[in-house]
Protein backbone atom coordinates (compact mmCIF):
# COMPACT_ATOMS: atom_id res chain seq x y z
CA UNK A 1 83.88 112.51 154.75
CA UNK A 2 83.21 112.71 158.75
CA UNK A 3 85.21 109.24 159.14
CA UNK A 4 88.16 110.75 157.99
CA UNK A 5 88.52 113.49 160.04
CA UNK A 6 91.40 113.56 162.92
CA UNK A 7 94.07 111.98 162.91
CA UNK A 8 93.18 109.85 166.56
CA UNK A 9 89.83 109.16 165.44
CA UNK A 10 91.46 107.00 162.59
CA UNK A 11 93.87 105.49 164.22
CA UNK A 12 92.20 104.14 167.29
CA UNK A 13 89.67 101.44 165.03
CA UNK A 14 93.12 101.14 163.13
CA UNK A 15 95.36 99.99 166.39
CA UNK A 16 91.71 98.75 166.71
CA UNK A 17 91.88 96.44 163.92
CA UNK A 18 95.36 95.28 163.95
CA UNK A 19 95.39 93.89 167.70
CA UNK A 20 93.01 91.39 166.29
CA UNK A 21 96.28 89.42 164.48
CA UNK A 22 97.86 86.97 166.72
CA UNK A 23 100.74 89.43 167.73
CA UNK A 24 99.25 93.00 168.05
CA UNK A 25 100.78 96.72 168.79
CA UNK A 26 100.74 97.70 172.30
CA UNK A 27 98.54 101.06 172.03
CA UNK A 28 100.97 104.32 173.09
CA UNK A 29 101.69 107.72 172.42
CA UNK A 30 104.74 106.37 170.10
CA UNK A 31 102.65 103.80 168.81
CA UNK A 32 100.55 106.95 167.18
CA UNK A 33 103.42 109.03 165.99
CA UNK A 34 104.26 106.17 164.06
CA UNK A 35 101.53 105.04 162.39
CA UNK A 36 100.47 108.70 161.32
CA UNK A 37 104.03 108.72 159.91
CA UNK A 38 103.30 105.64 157.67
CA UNK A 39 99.23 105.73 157.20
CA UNK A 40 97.29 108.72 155.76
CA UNK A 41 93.87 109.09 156.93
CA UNK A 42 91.95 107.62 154.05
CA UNK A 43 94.75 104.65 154.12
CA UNK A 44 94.35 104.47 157.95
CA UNK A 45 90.39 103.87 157.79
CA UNK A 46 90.72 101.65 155.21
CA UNK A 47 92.56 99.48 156.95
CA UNK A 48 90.75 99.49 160.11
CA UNK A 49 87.61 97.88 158.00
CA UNK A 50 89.75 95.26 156.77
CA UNK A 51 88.43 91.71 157.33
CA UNK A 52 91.11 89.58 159.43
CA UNK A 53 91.18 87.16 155.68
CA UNK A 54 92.27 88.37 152.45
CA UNK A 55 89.07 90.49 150.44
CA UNK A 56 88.75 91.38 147.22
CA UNK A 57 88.12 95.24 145.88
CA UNK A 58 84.62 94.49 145.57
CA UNK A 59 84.63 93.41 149.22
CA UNK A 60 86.51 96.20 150.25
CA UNK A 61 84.11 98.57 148.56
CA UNK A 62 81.43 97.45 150.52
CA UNK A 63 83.32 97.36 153.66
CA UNK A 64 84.69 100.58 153.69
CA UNK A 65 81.75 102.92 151.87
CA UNK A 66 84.22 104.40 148.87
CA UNK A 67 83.46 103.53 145.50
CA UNK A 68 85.69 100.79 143.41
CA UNK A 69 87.10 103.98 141.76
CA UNK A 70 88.01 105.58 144.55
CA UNK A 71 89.16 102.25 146.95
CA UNK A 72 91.70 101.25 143.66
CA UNK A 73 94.37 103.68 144.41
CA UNK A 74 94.17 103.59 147.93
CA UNK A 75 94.63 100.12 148.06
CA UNK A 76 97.48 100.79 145.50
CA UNK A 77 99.31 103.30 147.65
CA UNK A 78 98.88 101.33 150.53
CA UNK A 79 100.35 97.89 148.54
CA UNK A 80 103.33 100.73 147.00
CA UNK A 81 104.05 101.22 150.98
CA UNK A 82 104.23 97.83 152.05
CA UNK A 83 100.92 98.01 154.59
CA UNK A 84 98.70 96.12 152.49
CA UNK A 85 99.53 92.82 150.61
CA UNK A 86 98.38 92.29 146.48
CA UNK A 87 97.76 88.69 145.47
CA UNK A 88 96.75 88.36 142.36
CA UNK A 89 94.86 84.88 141.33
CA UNK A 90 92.64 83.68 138.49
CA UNK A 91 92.22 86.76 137.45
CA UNK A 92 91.27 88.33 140.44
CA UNK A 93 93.24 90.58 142.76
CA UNK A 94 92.85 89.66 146.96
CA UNK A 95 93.87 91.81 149.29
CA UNK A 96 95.46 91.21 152.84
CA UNK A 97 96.38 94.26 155.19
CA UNK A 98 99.80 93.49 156.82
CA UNK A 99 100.28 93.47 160.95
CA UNK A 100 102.73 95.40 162.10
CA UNK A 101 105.11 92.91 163.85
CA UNK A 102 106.47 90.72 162.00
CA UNK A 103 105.15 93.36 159.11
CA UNK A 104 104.93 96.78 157.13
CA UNK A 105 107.42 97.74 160.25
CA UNK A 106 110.09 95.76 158.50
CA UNK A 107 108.81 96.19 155.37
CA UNK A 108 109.48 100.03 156.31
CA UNK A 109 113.40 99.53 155.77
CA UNK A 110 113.53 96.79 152.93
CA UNK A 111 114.47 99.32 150.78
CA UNK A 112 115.80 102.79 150.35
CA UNK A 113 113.37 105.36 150.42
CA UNK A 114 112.61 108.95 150.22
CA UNK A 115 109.18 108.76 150.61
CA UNK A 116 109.00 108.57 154.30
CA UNK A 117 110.95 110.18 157.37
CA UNK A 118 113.53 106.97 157.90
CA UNK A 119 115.43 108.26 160.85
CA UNK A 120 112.47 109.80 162.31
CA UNK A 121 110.53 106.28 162.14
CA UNK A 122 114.13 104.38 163.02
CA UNK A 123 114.15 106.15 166.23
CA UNK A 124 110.22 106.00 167.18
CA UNK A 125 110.41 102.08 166.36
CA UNK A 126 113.68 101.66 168.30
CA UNK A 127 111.77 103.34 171.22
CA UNK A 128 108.48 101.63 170.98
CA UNK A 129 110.29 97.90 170.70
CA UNK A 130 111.86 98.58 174.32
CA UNK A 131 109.21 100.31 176.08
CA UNK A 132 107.92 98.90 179.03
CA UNK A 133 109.35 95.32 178.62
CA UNK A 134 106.53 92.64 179.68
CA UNK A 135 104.18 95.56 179.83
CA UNK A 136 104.40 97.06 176.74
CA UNK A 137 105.09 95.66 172.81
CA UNK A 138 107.98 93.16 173.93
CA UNK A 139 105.71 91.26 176.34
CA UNK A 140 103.52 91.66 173.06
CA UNK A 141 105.76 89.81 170.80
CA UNK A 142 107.62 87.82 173.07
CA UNK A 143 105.34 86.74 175.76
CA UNK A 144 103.75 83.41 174.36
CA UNK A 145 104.78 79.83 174.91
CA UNK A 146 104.28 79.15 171.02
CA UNK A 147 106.99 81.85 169.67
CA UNK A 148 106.74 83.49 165.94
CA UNK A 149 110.13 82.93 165.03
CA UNK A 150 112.92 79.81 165.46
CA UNK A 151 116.56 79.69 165.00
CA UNK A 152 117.95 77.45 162.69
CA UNK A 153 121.23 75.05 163.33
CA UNK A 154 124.38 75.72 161.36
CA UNK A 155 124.06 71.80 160.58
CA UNK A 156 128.33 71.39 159.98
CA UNK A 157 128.36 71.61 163.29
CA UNK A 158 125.53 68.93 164.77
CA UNK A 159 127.12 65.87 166.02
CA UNK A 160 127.96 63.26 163.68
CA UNK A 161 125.33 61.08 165.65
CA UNK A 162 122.55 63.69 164.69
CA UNK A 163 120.19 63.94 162.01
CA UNK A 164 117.87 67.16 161.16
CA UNK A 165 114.66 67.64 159.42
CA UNK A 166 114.15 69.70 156.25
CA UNK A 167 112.16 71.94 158.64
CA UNK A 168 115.07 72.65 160.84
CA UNK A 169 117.74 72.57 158.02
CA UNK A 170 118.13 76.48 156.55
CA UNK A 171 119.38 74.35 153.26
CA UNK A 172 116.56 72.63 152.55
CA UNK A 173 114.32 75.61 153.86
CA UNK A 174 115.85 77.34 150.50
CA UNK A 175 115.68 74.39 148.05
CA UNK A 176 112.24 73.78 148.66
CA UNK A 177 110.74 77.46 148.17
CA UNK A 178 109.13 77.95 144.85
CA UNK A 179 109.94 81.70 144.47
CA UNK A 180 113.42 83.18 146.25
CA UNK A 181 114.53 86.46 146.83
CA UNK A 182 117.15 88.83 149.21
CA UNK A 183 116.58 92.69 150.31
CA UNK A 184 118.09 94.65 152.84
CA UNK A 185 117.87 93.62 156.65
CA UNK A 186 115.23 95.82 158.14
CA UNK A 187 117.51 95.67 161.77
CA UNK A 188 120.62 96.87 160.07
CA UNK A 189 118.99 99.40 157.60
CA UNK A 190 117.41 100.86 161.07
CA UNK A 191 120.25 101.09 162.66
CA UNK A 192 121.87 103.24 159.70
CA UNK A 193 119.60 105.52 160.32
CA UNK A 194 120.62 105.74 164.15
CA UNK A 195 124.22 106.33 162.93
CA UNK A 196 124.90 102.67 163.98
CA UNK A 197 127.00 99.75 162.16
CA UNK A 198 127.20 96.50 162.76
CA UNK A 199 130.03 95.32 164.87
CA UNK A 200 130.34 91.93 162.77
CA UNK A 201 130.33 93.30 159.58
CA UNK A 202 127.79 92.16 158.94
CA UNK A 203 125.95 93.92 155.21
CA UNK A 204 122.73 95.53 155.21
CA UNK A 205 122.26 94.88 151.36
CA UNK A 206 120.51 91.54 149.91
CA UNK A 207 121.66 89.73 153.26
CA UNK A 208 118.01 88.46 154.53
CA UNK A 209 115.64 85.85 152.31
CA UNK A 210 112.49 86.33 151.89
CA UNK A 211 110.63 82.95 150.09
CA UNK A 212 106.89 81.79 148.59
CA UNK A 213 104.02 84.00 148.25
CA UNK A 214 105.41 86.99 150.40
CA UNK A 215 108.47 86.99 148.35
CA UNK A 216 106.69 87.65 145.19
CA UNK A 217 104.62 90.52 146.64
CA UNK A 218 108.13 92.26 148.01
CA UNK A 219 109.78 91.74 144.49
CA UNK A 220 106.45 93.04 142.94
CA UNK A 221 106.33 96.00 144.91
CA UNK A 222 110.39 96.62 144.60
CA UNK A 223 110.80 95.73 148.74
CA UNK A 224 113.15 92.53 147.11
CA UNK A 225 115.05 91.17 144.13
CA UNK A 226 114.47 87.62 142.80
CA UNK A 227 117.38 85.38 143.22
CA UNK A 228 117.88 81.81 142.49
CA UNK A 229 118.67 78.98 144.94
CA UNK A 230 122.20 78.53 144.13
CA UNK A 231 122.64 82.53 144.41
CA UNK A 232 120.77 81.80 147.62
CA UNK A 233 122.73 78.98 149.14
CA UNK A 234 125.62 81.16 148.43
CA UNK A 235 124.15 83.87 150.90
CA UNK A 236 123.32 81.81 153.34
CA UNK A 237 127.27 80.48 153.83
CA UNK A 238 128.27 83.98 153.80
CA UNK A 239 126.37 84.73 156.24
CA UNK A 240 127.89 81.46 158.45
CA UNK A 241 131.00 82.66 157.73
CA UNK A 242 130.16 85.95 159.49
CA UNK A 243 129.08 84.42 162.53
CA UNK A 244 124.97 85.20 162.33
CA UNK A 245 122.27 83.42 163.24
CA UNK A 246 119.46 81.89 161.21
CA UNK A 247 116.05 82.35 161.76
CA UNK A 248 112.22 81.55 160.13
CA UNK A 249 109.15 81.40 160.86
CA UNK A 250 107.92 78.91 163.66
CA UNK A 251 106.48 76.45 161.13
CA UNK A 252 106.77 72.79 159.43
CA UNK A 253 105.82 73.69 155.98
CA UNK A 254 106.73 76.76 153.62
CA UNK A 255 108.83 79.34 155.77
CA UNK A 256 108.51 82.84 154.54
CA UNK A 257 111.41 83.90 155.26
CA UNK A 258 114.63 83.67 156.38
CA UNK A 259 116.50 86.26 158.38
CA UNK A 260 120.69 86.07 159.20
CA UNK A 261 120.61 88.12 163.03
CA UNK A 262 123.55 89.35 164.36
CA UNK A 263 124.15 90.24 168.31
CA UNK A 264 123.99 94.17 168.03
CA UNK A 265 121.67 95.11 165.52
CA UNK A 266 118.32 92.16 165.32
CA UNK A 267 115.36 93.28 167.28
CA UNK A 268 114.63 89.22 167.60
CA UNK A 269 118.14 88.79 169.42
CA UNK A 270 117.78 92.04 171.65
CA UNK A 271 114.45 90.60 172.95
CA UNK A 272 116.36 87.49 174.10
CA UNK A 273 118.92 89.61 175.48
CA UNK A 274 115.93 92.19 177.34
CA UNK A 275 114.92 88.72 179.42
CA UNK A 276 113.01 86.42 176.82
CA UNK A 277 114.49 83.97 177.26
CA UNK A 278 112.25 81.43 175.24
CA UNK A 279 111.28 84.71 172.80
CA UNK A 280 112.94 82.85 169.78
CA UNK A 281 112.03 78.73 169.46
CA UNK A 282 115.34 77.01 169.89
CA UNK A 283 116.84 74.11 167.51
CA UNK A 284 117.13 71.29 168.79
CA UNK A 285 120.94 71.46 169.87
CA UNK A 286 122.51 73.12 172.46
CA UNK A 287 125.91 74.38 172.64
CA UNK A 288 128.27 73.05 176.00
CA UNK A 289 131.57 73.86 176.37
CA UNK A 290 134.94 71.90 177.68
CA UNK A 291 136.33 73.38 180.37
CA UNK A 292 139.32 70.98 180.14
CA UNK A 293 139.90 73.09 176.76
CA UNK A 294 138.65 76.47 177.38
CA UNK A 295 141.17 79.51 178.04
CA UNK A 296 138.83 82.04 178.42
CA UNK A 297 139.95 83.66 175.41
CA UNK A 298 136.76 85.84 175.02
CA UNK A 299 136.13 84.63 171.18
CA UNK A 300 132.90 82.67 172.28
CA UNK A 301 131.43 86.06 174.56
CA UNK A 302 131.68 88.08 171.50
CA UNK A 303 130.58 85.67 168.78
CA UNK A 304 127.18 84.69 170.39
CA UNK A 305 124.29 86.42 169.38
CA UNK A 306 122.39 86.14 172.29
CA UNK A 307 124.80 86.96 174.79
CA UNK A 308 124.40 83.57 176.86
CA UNK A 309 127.72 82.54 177.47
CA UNK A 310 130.09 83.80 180.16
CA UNK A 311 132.84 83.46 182.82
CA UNK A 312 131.24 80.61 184.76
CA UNK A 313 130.70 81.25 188.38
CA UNK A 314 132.89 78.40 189.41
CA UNK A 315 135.74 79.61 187.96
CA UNK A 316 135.78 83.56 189.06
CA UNK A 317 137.62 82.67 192.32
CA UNK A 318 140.38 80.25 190.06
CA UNK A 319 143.62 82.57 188.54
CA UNK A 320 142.88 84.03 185.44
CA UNK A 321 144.93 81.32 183.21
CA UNK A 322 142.46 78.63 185.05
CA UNK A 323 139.54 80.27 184.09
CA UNK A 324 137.13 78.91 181.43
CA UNK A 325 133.57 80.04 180.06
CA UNK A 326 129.83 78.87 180.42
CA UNK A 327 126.79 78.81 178.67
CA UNK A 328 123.78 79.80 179.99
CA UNK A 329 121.32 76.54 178.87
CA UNK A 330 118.16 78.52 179.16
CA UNK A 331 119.28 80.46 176.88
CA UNK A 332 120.81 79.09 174.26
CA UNK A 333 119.62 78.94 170.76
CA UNK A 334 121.44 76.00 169.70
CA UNK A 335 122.42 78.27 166.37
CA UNK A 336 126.18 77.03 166.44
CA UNK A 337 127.52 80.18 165.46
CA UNK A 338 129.97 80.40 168.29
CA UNK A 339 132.03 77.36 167.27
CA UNK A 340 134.49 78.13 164.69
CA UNK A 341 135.94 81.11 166.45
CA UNK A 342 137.20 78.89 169.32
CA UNK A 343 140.47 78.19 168.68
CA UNK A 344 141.20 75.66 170.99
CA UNK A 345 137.79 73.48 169.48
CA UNK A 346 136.22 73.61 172.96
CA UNK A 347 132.97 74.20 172.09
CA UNK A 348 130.63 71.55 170.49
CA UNK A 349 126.36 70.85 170.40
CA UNK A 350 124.86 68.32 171.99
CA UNK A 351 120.90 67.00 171.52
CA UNK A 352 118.82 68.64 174.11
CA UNK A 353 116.53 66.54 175.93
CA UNK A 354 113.09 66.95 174.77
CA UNK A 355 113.30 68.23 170.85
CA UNK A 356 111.23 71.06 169.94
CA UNK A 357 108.27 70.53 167.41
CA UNK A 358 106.56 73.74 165.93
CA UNK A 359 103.83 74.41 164.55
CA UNK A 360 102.54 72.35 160.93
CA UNK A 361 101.71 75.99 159.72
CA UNK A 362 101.07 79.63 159.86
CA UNK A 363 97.43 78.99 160.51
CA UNK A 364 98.39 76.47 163.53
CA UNK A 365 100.85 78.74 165.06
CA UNK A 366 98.37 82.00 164.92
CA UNK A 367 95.82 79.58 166.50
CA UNK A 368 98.24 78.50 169.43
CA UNK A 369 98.70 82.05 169.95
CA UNK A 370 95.72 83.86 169.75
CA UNK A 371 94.77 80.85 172.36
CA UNK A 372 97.27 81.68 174.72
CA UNK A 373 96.32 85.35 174.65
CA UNK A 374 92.42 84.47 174.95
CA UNK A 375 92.16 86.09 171.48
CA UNK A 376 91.11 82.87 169.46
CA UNK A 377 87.28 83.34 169.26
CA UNK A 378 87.30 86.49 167.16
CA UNK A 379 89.41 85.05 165.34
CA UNK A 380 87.36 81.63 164.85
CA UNK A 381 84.33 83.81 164.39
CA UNK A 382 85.48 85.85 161.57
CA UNK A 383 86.87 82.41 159.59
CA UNK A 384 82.79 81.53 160.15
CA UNK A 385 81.77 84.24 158.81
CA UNK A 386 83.72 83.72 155.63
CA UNK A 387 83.34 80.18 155.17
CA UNK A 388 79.13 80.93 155.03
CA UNK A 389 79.01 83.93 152.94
């Protein structure tokens, strides 16, 4: 087939295809490598005739020119991979391909694999995510006002004065899903294969949730194992106890997933810590600290997983037993996670002034920001298209 020939000829209506999702993949020479890595040639034209909705194999078929008979496996691999989403319903089997950021690039490392070249793909993704900073794939997935992803509060912490909604408590987050699950943490799992640990301790295995109707496809296609709420509440104070931070999608109703970041492995957290510093929607707390209290111990500096809190100007020229620690309000996620290592209960959260709202849904938030990257009208279009065949 002449379509299929060349590896660059596929890839470019591929790269093509998937910079019509609300966050895209900054076309470059890595960029390449790594999709030819993780598409074949047949998988990588499929998916640049995929419709930006879900399609059935009929649908496909006509898309794409191959036969029912021949499309089935394909689409099988591609599901087996983690680049293409199953959803079976009534009977009938839809089809969604998968971006690549917040995607089959994660997907990559939910599990243990043999089937692909993991430290050769840890270090061209490690690379790609830090090239060329507002240029290149971070301004990508970082750049927009409406952000992807939120951190959650550590709610023992909020002041007794302050109440939370069941959107911004992790809690209720997990007691409302109706389908649960845990696999490994794509950052950590990466960073394995970069001869990395984490310097909290933090485990690779069954430490991140995944919840709802993307939960079911991971379990289905072994990326996840099913757990139950209580096994799931129980994760989610381990991972307090180990200092991390919580974070989900931007969105009021049905989160699909929820991820516990630590400082030195999260690609989230490192893009706060390259200069985003509005990459990650914030709770609505804010952490201050006492400097009436504060010994400059260091505790706090280490514990906070964004890296916002240091010596604070004022007190560099004051002697060293004087000193006390800031944090940098622009940058603060409002997580909580740096409280209970202060010993001398100096740090605390206050309200911030104007409380963040996000998004109702996933279809709201991909509007906002396919409208702040002047992207929305294909987008619109496409939706048209479907709603009047």
């Amino acid at each position: 087939m002449g379509h299929l020939a060349g590896s660059k000829s596929t890839l470019t209506p591929l790269i093509d295809r998937l910079n019509r999702y609300p966050i895209g993949l900054v076309d470059s020479e890595r960029l390449r490598q790594i999709l030819a890595l993780l598409f074949d040639e047949t998988e990588a034209f499929v998916g640049s005739r995929f419709p930006l909705h879900e399609a059935t194999l009929e649908e496909l078929s006509a898309l794409s020119g191959l036969s029912p008979e021949r499309l089935l496996p394909v689409l099988e691999g591609m599901a087996d991979k983690g680049l293409v989403m199953d959803m079976p319903y009534a009977g009938t089997t839809y089809y969604l391909l998968v971006p690549g950021l917040i995607g089959f690039m994660e997907f990559t490392f939910m599990r243990r694999r043999a089937d692909l070249p993991l430290p050769e793909l840890a270090r061209l993704m490690s690379q790609y995510l830090e090239e060329n900073g507002k240029a290149g794939q971070p301004g990508e997935f970082f750049g927009s006002p409406t952000q992807l992803t939120r951190a959650l509060v550590h709610d023992e912490h909020i002041p007794v004065s302050s109440q939370i909604t069941s959107y911004e408590d992790a809690r209720r987050i997990i007691e409302e899903a109706d389908f649960c699950a845990v696999t490994l943490c794509y950052c950590r799992h990466k960073k394995e294969h970069l001869g990395e640990t984490c310097r909290k301790g933090a485990p690779v295995e069954d430490i991140c949730m995944v919840l709802g109707e993307g939960a079911r496809f991971l379990v289905r296609r072994g990326f996840a194992q099913e757990r139950d709420t209580a096994s799931m509440l129980e994760t989610l104070e381990y991972a307090r106890s180990l200092g991390l931070t919580h974070v989900t999608d931007n969105v009021r109703e049905r989160p699909s997933f929820l991820c516990n970041c630590c400082r030195c492995c999260c690609e989230l957290m490192a893009g706060v810590q390259l200069g985003f510093e509005d990459g990650i929607a914030k709770t609505p707390f804010l952490a201050e600290i006492d400097s009436e209290h504060c010994n400059y111990c260091g505790a706090c500096l280490s514990a906070c997983n964004v890296k916002c809190i240091g010596l604070a100007p004022g007190a560099r020229a004051l002697p060293k037993k004087a000193r006390f620690a800031e944090i940098d309000a622009s940058v603060c996620l409002g997580c909580g996670a740096c409280i209970p290592v202060c010993e001398q209960n100096a740090i605390h959260l206050v309200e911030r002034a104007r409380r963040p709202k996000p998004p109702r849904n996933r279809g709201r938030m991909f509007a906002r920001i396919l409208w702040e990257k002047g992207r929305l009208w294909p987008f619109v279009l496409d939706r048209a298209k479907r709603l009047l065949s």
